[in-house]
N, C-alpha and C. Protein backbone atom coordinates (compact mmCIF):
# COMPACT_ATOMS: atom_id res chain seq x y z
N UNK A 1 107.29 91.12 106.38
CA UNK A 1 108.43 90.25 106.33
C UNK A 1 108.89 90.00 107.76
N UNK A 2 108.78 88.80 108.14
CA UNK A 2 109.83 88.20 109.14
C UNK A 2 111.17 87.65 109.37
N UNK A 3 112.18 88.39 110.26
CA UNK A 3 113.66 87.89 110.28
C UNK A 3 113.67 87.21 111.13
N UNK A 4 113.81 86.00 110.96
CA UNK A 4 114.34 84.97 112.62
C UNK A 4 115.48 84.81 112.16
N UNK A 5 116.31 84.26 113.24
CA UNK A 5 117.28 83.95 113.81
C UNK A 5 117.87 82.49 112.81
N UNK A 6 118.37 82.53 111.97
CA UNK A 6 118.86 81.75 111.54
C UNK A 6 119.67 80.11 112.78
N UNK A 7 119.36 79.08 111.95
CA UNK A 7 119.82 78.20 113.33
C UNK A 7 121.11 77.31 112.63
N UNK A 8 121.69 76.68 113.41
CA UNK A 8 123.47 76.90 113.00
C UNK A 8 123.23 75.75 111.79
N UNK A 9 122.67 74.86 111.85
CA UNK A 9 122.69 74.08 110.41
C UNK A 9 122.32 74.16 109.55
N UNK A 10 121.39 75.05 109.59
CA UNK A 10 120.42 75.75 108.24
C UNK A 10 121.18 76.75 107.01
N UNK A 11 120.72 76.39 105.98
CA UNK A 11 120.94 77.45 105.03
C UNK A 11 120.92 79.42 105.33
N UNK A 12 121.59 79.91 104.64
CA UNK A 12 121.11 81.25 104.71
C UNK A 12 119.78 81.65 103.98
N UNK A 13 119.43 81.15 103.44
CA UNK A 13 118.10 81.91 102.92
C UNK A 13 117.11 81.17 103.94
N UNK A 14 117.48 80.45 105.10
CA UNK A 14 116.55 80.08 105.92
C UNK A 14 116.28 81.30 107.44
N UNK A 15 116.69 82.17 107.25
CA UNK A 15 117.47 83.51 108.41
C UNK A 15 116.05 84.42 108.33
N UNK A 16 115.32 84.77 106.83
CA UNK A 16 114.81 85.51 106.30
C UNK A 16 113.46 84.51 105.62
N UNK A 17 112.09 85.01 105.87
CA UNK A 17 110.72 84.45 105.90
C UNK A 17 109.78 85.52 105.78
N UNK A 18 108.69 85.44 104.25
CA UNK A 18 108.27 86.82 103.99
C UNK A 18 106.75 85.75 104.28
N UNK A 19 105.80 86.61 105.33
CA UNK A 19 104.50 86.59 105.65
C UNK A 19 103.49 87.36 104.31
N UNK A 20 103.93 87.29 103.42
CA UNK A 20 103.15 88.25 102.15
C UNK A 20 102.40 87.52 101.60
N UNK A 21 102.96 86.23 101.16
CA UNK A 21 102.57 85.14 100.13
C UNK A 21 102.51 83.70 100.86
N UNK A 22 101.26 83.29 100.58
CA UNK A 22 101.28 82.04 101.72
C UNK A 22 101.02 80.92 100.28
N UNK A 23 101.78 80.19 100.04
CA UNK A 23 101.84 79.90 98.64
C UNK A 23 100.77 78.15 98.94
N UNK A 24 99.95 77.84 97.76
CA UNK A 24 98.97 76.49 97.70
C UNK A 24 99.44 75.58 97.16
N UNK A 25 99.96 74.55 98.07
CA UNK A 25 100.51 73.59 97.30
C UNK A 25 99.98 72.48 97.32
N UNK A 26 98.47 72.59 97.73
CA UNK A 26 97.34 71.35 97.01
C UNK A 26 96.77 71.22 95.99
N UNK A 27 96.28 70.13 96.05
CA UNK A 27 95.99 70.10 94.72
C UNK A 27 94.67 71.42 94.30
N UNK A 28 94.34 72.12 93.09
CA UNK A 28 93.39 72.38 92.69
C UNK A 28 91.82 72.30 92.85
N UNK A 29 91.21 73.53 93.63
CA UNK A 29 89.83 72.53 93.46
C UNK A 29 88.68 72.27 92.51
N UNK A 30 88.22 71.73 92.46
CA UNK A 30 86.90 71.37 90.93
C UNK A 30 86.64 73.10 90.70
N UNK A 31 87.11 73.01 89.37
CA UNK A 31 86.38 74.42 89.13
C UNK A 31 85.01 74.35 89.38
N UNK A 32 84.03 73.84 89.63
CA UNK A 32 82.93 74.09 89.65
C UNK A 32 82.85 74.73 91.39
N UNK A 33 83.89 74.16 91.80
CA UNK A 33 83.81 75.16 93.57
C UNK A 33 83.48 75.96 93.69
N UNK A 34 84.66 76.89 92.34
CA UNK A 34 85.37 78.20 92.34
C UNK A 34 84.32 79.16 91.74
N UNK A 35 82.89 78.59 91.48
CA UNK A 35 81.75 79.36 91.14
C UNK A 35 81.05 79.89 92.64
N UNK A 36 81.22 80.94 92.64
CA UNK A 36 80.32 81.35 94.16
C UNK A 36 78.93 81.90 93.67
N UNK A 37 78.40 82.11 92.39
CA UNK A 37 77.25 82.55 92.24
C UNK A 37 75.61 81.03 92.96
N UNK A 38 75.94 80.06 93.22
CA UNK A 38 75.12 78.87 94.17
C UNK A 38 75.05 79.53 95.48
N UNK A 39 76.14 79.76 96.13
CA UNK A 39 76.23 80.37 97.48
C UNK A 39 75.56 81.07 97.69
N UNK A 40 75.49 82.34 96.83
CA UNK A 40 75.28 83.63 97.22
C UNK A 40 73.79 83.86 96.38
N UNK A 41 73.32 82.63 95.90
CA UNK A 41 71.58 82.55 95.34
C UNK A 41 70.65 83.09 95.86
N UNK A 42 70.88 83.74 97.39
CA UNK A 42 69.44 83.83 97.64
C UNK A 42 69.72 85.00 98.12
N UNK A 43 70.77 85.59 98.08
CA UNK A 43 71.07 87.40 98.68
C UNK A 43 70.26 88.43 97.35
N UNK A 44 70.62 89.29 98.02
CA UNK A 44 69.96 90.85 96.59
C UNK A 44 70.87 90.57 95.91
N UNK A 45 70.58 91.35 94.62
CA UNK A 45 71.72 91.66 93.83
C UNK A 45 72.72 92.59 94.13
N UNK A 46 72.22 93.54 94.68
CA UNK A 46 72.82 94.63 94.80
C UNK A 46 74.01 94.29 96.05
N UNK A 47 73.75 93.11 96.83
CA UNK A 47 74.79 92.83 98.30
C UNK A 47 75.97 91.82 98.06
N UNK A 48 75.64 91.62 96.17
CA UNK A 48 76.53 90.53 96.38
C UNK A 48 77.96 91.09 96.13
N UNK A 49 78.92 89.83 96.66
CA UNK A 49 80.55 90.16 96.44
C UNK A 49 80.59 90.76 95.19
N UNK A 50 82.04 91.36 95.39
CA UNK A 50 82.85 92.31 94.09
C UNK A 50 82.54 90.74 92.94
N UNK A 51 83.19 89.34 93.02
CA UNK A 51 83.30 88.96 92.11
C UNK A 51 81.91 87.91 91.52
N UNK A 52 80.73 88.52 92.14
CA UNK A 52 79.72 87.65 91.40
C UNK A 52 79.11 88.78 90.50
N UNK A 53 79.80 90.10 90.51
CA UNK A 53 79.12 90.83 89.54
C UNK A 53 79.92 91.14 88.58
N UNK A 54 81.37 90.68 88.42
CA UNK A 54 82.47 91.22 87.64
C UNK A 54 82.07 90.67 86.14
N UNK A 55 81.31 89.48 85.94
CA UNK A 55 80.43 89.31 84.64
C UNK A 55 81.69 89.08 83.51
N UNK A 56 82.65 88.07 84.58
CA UNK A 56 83.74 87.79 83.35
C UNK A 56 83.21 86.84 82.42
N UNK A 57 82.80 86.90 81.29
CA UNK A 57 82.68 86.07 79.94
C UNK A 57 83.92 85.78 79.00
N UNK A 58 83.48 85.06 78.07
CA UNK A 58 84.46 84.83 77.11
C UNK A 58 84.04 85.28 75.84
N UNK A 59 82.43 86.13 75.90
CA UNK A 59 81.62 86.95 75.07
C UNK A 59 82.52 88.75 74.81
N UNK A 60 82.96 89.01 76.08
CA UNK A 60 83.24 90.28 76.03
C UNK A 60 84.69 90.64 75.26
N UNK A 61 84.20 91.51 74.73
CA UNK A 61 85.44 92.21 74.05
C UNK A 61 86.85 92.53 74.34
N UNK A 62 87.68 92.03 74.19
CA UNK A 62 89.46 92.37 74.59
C UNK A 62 89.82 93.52 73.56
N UNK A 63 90.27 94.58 74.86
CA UNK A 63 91.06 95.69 74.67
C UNK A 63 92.43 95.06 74.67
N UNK A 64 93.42 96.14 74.13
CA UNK A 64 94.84 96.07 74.48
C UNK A 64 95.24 97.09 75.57
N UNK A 65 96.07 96.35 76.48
CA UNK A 65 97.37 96.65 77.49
C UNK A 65 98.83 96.98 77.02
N UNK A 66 98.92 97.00 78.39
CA UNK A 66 100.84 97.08 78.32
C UNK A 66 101.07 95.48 78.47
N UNK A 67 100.08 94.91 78.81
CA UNK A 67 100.50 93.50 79.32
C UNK A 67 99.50 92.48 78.25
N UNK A 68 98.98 93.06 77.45
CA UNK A 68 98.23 92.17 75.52
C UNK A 68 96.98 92.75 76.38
N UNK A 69 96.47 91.86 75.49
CA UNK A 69 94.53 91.81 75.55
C UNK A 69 94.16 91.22 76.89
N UNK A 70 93.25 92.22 77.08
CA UNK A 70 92.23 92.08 77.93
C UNK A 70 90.73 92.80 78.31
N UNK A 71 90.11 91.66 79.30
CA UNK A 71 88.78 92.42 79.22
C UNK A 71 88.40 93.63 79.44
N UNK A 72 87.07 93.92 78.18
CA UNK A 72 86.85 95.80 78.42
C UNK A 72 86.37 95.96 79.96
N UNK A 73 86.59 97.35 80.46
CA UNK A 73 86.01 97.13 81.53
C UNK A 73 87.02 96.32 83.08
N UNK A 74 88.14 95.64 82.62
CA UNK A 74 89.05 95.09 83.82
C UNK A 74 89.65 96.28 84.29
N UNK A 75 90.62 96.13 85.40
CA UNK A 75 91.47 97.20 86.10
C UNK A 75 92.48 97.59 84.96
N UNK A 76 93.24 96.11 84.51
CA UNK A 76 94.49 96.60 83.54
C UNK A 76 93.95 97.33 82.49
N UNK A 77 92.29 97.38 81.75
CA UNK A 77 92.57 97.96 80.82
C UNK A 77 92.15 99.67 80.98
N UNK A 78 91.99 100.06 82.10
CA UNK A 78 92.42 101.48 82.16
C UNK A 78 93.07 101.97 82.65
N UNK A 79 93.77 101.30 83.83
CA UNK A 79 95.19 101.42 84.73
C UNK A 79 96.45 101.05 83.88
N UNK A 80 96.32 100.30 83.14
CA UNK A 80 98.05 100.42 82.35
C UNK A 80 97.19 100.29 80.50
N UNK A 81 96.98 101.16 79.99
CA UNK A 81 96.23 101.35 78.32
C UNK A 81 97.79 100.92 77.98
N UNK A 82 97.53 100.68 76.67
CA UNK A 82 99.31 100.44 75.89
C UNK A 82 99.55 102.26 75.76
N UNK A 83 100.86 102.09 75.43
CA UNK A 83 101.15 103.54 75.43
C UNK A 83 100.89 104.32 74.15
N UNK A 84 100.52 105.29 73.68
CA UNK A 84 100.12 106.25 72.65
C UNK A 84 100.88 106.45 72.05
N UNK A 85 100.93 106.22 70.48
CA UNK A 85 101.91 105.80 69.20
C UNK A 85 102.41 107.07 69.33
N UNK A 86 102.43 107.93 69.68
CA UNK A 86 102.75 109.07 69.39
C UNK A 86 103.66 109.66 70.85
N UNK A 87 104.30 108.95 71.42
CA UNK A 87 105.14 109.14 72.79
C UNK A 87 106.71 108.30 71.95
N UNK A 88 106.74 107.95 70.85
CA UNK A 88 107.72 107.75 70.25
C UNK A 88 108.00 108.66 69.42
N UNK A 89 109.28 109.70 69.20
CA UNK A 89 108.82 110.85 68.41
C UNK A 89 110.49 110.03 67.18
N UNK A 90 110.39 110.05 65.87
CA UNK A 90 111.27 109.69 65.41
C UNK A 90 111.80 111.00 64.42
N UNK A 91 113.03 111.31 64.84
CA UNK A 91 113.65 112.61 64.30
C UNK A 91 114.03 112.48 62.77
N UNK A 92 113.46 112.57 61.68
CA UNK A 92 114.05 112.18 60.63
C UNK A 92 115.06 113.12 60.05
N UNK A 93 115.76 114.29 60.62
CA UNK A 93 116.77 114.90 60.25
C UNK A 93 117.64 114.73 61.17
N UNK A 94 117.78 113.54 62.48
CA UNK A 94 118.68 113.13 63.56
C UNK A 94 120.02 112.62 62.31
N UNK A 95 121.75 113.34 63.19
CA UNK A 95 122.85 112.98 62.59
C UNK A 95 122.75 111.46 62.91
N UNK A 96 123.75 110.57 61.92
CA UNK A 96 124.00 109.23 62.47
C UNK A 96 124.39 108.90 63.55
N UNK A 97 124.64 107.61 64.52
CA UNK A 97 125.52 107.41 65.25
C UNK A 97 126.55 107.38 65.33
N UNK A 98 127.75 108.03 65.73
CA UNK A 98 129.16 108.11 65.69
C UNK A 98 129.87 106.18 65.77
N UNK A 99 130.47 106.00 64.57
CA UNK A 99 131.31 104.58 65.43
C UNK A 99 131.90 104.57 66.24
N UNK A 100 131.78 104.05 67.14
CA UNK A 100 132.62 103.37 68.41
C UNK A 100 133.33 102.43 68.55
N UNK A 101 134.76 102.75 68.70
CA UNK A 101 135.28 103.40 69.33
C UNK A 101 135.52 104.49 68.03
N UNK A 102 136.02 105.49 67.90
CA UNK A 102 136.40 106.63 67.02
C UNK A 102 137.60 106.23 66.22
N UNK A 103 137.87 106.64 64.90
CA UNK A 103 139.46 106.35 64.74
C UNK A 103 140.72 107.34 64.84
N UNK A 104 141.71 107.00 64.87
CA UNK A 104 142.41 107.54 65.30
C UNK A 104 142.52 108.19 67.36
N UNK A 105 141.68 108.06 67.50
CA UNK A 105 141.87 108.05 69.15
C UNK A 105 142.28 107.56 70.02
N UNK A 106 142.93 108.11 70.87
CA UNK A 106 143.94 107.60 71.88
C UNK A 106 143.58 108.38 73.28
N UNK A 107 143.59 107.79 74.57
CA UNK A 107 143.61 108.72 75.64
C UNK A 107 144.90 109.14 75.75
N UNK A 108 144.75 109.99 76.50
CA UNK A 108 145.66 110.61 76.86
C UNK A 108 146.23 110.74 78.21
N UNK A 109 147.84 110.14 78.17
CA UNK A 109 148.15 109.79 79.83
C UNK A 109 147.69 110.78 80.92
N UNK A 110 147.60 110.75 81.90
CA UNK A 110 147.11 111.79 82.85
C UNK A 110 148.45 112.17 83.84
N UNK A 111 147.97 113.31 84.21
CA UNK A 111 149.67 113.69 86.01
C UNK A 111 148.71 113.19 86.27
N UNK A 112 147.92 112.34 86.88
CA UNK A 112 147.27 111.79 88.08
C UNK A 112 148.30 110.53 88.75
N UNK A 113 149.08 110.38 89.41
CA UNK A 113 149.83 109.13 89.58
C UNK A 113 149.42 108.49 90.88
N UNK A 114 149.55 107.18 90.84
CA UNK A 114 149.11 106.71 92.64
C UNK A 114 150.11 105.77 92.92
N UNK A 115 150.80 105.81 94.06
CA UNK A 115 152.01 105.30 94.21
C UNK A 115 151.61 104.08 95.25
């Protein structure tokens, strides 16, 4: 994150500038770009990038997340699994909830005084 110096006609959220996210505001390119397996045709198999071997299909099986379905085998589906039915424990001899406010209750004035 970068703080400059805000300049006297500018907004305040112009003071403060985060270098994290460099956001695309062209247009889209041909998905057929966004295929790098042409590029990388004539390397080993074994040298190519993380994503010409990630073998995303629309064949493969969807697990569930914390975040829905997704592919077996992705990061989310062993880094966040949905949580185990059994981390909800339900007390079936738990008393009711008390109504709120109570009846008959009143506070009670306090010696605390502030002058």
């Amino acid at each position: 994150m970068v703080v400059v110096k805000p300049k006297p006609d500018a907004t305040p959220a112009s003071g403060i500038r985060s270098t994290l996210y460099k956001v695309y505001s062209g247009k889209l390119p041909d998905p057929s770009t966004l295929n790098p397996l042409p590029a990388y045709a004539d390397m080993e198999p074994d040298s190519l990038p993380l994503i010409c071997r990630m073998n995303i299909t629309s064949d493969k099986p969807l697990v569930d997340s914390i975040f829905g379905k997704v592919q077996t085998g992705s990061i989310l589906s062993y880094q966040h699994p949905p949580p185990p039915p059994d981390s909800v424990v339900i007390h079936e001899d738990a008393p009711p909830f008390p109504k709120v406010p109570l009846d008959g209750y009143h506070l009670q004035p306090t010696d605390c005084s502030y002058e």
